[in-house]
C-alpha atoms as a PDB file:
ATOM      1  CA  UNK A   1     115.491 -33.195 339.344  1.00  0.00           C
ATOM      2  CA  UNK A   2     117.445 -32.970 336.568  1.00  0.00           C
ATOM      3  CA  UNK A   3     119.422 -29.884 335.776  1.00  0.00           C
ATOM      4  CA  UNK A   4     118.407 -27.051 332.356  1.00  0.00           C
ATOM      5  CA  UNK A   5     121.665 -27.273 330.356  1.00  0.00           C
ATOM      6  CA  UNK A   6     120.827 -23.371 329.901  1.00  0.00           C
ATOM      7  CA  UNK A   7     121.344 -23.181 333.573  1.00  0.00           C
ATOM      8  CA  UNK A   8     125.240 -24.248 333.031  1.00  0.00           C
ATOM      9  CA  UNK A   9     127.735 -21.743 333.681  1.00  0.00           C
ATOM     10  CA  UNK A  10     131.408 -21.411 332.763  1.00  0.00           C
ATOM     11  CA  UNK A  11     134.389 -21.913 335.056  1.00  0.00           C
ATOM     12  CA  UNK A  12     135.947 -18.612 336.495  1.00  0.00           C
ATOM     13  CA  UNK A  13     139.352 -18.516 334.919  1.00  0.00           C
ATOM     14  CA  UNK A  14     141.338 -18.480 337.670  1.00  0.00           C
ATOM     15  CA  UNK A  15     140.431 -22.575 337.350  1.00  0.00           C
ATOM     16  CA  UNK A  16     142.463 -22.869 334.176  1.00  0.00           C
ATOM     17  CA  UNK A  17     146.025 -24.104 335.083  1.00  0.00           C
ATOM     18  CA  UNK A  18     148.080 -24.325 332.636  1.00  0.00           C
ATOM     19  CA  UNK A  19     150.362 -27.451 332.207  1.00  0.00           C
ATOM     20  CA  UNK A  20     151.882 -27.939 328.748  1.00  0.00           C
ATOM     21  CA  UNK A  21     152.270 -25.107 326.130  1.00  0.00           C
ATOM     22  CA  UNK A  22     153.896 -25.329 322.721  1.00  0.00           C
ATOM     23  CA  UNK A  23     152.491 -24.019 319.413  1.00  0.00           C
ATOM     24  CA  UNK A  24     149.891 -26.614 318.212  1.00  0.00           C
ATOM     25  CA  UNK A  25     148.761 -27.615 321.634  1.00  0.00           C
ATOM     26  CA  UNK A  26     147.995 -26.904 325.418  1.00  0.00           C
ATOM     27  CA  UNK A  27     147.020 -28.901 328.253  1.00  0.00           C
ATOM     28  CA  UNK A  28     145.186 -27.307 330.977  1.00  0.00           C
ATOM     29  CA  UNK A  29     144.505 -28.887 334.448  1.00  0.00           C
ATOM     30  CA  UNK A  30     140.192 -27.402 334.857  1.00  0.00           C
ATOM     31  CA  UNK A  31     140.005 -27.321 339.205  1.00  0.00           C
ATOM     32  CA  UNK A  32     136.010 -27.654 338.623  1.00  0.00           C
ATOM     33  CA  UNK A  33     135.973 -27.919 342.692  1.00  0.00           C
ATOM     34  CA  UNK A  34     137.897 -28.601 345.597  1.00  0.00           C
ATOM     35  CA  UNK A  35     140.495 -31.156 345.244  1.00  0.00           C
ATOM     36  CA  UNK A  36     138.386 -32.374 341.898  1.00  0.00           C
ATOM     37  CA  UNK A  37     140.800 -31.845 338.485  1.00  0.00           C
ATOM     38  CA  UNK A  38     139.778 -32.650 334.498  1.00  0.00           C
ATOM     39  CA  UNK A  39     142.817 -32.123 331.968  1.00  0.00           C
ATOM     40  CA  UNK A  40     141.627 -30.579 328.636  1.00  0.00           C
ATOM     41  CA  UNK A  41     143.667 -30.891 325.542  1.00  0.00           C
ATOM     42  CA  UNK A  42     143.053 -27.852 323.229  1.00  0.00           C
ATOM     43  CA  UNK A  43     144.683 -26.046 320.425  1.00  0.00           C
ATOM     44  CA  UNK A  44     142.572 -22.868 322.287  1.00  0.00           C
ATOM     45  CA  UNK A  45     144.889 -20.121 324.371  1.00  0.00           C
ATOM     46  CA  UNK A  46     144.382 -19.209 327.593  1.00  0.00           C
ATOM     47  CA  UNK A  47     141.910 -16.385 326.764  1.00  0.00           C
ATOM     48  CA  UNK A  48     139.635 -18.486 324.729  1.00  0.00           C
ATOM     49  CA  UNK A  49     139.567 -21.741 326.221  1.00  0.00           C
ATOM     50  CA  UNK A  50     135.605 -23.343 325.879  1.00  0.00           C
ATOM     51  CA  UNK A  51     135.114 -23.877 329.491  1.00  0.00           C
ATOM     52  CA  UNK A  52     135.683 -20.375 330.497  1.00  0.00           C
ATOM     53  CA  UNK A  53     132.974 -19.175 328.238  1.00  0.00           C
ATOM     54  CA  UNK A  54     128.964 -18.852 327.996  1.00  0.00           C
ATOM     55  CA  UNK A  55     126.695 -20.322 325.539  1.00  0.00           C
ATOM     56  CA  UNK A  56     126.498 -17.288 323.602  1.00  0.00           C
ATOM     57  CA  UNK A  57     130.433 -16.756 323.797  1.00  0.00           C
ATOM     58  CA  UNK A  58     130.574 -20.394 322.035  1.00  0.00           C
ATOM     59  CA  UNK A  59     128.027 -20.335 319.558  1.00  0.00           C
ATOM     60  CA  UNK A  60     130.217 -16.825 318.194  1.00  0.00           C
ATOM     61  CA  UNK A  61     133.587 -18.546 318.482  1.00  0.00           C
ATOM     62  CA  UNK A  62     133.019 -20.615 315.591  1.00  0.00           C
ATOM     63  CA  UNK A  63     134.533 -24.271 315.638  1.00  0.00           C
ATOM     64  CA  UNK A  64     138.449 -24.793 315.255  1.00  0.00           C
ATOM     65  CA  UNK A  65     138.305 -26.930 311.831  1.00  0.00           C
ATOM     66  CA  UNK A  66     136.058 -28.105 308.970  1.00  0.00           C
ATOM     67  CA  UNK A  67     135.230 -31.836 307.861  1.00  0.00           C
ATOM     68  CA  UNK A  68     133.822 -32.564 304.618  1.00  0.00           C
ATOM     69  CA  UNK A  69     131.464 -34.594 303.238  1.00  0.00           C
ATOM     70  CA  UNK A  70     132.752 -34.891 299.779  1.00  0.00           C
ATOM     71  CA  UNK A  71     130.294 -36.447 296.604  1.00  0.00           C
ATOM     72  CA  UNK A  72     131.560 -36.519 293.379  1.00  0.00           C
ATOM     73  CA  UNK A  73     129.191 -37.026 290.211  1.00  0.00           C
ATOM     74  CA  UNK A  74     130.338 -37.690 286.784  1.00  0.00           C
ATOM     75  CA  UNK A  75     127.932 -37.699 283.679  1.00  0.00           C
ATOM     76  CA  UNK A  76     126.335 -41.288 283.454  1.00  0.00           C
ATOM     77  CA  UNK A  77     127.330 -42.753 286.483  1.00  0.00           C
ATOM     78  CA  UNK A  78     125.955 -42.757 289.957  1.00  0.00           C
ATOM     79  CA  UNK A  79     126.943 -40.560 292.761  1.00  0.00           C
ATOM     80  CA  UNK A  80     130.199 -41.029 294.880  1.00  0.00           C
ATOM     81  CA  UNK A  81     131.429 -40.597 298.213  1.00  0.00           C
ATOM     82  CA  UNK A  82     134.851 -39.711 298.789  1.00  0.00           C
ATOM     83  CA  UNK A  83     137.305 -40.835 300.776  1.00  0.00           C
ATOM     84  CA  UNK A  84     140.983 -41.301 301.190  1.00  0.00           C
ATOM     85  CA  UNK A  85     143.648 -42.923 303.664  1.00  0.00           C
ATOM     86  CA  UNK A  86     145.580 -39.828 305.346  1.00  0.00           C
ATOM     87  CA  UNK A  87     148.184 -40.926 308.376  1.00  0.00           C
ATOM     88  CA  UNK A  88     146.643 -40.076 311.606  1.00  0.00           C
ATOM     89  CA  UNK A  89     149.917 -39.752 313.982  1.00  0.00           C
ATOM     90  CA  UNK A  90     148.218 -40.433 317.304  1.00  0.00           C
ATOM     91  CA  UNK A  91     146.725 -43.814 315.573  1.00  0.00           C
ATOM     92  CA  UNK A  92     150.063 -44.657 313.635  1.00  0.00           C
ATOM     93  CA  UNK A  93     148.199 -45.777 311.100  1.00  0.00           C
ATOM     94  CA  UNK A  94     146.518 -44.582 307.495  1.00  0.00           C
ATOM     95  CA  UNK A  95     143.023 -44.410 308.574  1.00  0.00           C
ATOM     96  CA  UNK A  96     140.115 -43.950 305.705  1.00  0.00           C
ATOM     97  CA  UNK A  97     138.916 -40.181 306.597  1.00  0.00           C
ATOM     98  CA  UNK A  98     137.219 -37.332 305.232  1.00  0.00           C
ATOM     99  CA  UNK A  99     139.000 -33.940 303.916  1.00  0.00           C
ATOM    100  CA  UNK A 100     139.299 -31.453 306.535  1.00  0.00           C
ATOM    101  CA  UNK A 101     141.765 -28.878 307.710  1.00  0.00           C
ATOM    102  CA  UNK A 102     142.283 -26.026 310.639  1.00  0.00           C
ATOM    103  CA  UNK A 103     139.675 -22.872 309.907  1.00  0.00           C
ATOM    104  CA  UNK A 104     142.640 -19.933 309.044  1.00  0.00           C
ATOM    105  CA  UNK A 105     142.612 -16.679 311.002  1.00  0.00           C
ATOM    106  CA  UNK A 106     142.055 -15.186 308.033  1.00  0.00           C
ATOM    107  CA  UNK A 107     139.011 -17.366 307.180  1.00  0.00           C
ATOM    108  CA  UNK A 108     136.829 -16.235 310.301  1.00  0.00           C
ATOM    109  CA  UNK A 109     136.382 -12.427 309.097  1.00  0.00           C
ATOM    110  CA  UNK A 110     134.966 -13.765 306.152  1.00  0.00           C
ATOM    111  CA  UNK A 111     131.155 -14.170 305.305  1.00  0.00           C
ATOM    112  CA  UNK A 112     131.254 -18.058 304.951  1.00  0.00           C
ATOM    113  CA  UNK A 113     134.549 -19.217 307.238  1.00  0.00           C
ATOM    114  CA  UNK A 114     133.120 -23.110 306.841  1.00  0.00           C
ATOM    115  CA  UNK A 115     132.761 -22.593 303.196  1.00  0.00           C
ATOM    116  CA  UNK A 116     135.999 -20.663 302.370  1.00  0.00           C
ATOM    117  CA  UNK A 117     138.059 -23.552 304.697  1.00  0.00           C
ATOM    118  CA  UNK A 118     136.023 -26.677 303.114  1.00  0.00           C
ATOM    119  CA  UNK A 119     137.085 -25.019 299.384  1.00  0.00           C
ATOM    120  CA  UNK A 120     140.505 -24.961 300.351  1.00  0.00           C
ATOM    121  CA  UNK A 121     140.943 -28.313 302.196  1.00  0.00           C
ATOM    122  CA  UNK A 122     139.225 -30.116 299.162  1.00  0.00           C
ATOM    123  CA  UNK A 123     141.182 -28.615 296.715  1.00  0.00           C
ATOM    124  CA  UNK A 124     144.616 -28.836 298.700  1.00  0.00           C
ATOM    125  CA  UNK A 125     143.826 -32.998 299.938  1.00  0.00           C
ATOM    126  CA  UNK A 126     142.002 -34.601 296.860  1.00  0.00           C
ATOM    127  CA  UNK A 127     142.883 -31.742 293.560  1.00  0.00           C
ATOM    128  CA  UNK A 128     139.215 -31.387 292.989  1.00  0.00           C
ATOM    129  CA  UNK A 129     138.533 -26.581 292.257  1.00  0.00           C
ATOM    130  CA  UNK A 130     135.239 -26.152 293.476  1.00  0.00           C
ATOM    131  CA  UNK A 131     133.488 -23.504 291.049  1.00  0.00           C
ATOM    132  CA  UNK A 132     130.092 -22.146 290.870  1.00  0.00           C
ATOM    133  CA  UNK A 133     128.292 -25.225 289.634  1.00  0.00           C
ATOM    134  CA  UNK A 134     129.256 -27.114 292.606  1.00  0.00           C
ATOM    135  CA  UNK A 135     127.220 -27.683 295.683  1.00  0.00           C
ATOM    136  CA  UNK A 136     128.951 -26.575 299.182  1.00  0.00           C
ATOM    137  CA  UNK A 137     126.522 -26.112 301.811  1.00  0.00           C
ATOM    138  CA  UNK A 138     127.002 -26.435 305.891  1.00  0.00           C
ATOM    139  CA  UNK A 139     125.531 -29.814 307.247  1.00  0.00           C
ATOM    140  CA  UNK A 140     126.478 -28.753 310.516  1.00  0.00           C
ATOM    141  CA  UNK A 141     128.115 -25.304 312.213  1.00  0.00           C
ATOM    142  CA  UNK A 142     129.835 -26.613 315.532  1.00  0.00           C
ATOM    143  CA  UNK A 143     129.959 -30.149 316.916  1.00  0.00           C
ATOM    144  CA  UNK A 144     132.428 -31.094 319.571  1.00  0.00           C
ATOM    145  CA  UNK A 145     134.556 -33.726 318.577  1.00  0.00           C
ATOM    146  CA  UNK A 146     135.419 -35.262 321.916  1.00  0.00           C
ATOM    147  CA  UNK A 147     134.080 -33.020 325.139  1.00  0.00           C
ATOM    148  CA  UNK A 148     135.751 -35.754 327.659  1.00  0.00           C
ATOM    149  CA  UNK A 149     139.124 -34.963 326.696  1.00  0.00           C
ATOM    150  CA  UNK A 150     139.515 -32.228 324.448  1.00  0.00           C
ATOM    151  CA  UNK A 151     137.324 -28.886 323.245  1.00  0.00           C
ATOM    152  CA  UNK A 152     138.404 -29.124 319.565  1.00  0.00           C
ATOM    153  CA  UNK A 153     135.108 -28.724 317.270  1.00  0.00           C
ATOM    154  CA  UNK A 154     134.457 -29.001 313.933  1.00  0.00           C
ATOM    155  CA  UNK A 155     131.946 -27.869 311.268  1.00  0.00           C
ATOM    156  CA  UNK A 156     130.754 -30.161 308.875  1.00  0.00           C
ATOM    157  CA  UNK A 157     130.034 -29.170 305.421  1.00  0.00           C
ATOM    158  CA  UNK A 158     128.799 -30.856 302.524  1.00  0.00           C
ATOM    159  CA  UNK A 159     130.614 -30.784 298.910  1.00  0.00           C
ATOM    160  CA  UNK A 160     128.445 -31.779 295.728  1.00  0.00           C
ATOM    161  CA  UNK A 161     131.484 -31.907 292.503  1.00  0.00           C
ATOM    162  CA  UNK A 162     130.173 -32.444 288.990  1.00  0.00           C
ATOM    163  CA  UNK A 163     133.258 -33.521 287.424  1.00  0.00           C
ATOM    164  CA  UNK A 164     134.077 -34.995 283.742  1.00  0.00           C
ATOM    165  CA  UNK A 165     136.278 -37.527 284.687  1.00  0.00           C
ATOM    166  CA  UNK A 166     138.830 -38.269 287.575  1.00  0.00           C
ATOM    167  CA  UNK A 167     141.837 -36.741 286.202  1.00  0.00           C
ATOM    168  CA  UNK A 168     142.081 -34.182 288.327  1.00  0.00           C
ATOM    169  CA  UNK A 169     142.075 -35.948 291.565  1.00  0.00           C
ATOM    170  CA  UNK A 170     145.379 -36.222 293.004  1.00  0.00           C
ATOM    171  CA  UNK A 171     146.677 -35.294 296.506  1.00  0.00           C
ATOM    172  CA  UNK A 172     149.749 -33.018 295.445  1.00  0.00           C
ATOM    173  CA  UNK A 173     148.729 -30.401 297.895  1.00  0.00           C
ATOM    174  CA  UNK A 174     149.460 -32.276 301.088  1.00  0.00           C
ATOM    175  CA  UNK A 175     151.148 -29.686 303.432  1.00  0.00           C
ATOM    176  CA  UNK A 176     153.248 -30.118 306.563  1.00  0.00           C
ATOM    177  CA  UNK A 177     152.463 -33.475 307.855  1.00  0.00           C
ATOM    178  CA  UNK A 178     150.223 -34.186 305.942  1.00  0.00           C
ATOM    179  CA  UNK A 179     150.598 -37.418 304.399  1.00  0.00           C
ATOM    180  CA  UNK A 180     148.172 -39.700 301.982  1.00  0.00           C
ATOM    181  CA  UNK A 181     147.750 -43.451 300.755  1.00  0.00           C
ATOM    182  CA  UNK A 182     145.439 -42.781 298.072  1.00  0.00           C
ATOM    183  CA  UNK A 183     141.212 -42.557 297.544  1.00  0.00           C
ATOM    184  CA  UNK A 184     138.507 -44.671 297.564  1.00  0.00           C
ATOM    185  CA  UNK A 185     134.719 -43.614 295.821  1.00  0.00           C
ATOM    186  CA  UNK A 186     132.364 -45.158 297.202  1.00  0.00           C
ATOM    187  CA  UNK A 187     128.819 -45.947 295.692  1.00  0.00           C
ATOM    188  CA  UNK A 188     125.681 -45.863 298.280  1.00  0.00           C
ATOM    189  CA  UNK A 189     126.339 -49.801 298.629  1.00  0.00           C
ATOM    190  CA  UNK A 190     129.603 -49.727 298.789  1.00  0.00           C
ATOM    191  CA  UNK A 191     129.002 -47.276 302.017  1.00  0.00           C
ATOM    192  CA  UNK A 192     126.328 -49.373 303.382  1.00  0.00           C
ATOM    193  CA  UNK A 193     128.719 -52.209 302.871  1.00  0.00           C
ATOM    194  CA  UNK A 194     131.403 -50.246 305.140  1.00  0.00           C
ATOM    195  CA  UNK A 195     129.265 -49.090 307.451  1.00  0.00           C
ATOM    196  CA  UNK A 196     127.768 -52.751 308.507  1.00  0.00           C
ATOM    197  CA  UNK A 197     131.605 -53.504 308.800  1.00  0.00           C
ATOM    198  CA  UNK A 198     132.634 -51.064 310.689  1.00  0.00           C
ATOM    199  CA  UNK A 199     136.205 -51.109 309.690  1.00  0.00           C
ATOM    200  CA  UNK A 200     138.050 -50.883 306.248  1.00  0.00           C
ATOM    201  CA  UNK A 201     139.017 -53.514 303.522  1.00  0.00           C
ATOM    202  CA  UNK A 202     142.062 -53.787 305.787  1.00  0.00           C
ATOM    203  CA  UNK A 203     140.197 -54.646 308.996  1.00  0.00           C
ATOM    204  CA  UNK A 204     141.085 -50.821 310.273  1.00  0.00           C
ATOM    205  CA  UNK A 205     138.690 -49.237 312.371  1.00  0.00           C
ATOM    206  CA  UNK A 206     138.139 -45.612 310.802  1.00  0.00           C
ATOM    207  CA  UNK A 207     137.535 -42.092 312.429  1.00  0.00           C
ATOM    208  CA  UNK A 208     133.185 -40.867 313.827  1.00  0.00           C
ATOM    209  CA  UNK A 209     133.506 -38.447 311.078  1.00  0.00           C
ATOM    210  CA  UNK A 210     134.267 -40.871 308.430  1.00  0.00           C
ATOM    211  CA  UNK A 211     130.801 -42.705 310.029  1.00  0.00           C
ATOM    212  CA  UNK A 212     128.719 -39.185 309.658  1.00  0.00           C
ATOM    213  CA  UNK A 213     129.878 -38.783 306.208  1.00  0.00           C
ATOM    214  CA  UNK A 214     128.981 -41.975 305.640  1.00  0.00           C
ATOM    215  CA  UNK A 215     125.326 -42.196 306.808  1.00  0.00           C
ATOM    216  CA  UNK A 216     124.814 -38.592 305.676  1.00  0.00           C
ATOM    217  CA  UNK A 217     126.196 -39.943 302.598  1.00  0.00           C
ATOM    218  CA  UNK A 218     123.609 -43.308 302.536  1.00  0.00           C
ATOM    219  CA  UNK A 219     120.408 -41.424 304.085  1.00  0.00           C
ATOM    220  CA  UNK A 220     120.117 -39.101 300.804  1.00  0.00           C
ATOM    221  CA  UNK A 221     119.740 -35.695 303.332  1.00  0.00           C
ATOM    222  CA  UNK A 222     122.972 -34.404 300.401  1.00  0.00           C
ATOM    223  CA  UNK A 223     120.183 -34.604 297.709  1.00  0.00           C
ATOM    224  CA  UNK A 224     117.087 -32.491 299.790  1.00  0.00           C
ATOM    225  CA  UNK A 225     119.856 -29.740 300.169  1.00  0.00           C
ATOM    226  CA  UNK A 226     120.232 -27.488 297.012  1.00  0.00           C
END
């Protein structure tokens, strides 16, 4: 019989062992029972780690960071999605991938944290000021981005720019280690194109949230949500 996910429980938190601490992340060794051990990479403390709290504790946490989906329309042509080549470090390569960026402490007292982050991110990676003829909307609150090795989450949210032209597109606020290799806008068959591939003009496989942008992008779900 199989088990009610509802029926799940956290681990008491004298399970948490920590094993490597330094300011952007922790590794914890999770003693789920005797003798068994599971390592989890997080940017969480202690205090807040994701196995050590309920269902209800998670869904008020709020997720760690923010992707975007990111369509840009400009007067006579057909929508765009965006996308650009940012250096992932673990990969050692410039992998085609969405805006996104850490949710601030300061963010998460605010009515709209997902909103207030995707704003910032898009204006900071790819130039583009959101303003009140824009679109921003949440496609998603909290997905896990990998729950076999780390508890990182994201929200997704959806970004609808009506631009005049492309001028303004640049990626001059890259911060820290941020770095960038250019854009690419891609029209619904161009993303069909690149999602049959399943790599990039380069042969480069590219990150799951570059695929959900991508299909969110293609299925039309952007245009049913005003």
């Amino acid at each position: 019989m199989n088990q009610n996910p509802e029926d799940s429980y956290a681990l008491p938190a004298d399970c948490a062992e920590p094993l490597f601490n330094s300011k952007f992340i922790r590794v914890f060794d999770l003693h789920y029972a005797e003798g068994k051990h599971y390592y989890d990479a997080t940017r969480h403390d202690a205090a807040h780690l994701t196995a050590l709290q309920s269902t209800e504790e998670i869904r008020k946490s709020g997720p760690d960071a923010v992707s975007c989906t990111l369509i840009v329309k400009i007067p006579g042509e057909e929508p765009r999605l965006y996308l650009q080549y940012e250096f992932r470090y673990p990969a050692g390569h410039y992998l085609l991938s969405v805006p996104a960026g850490l949710i601030d402490p300061e963010d998460r007292g605010t009515e709209a944290p997902l909103i207030r982050t995707a704003v910032r991110e898009i204006r900071e990676e790819t130039g583009i000021l959101l303003t009140e003829k824009d679109r921003v909307f949440p496609i998603n609150p909290f997905v896990f981005s990998t729950p076999g090795m780390t508890d990182e989450s994201n929200g997704l949210v959806c970004a609808v720019a009506e631009l005049e032209d492309l001028s303004c597109l640049n990626h001059k606020g890259a911060v820290g280690s941020e770095k960038f290799s250019g854009y690419r806008l891609l029209t619904k068959k161009d993303a069909m194109e690149l999602i049959e591939r399943g790599a990039d003009e380069y042969g480069m496989y590219y990150p799951v949230y570059t695929l959900l942008s991508l299909l969110y992008f293609v299925s039309g779900m952007w245009e049913r949500n005003a």
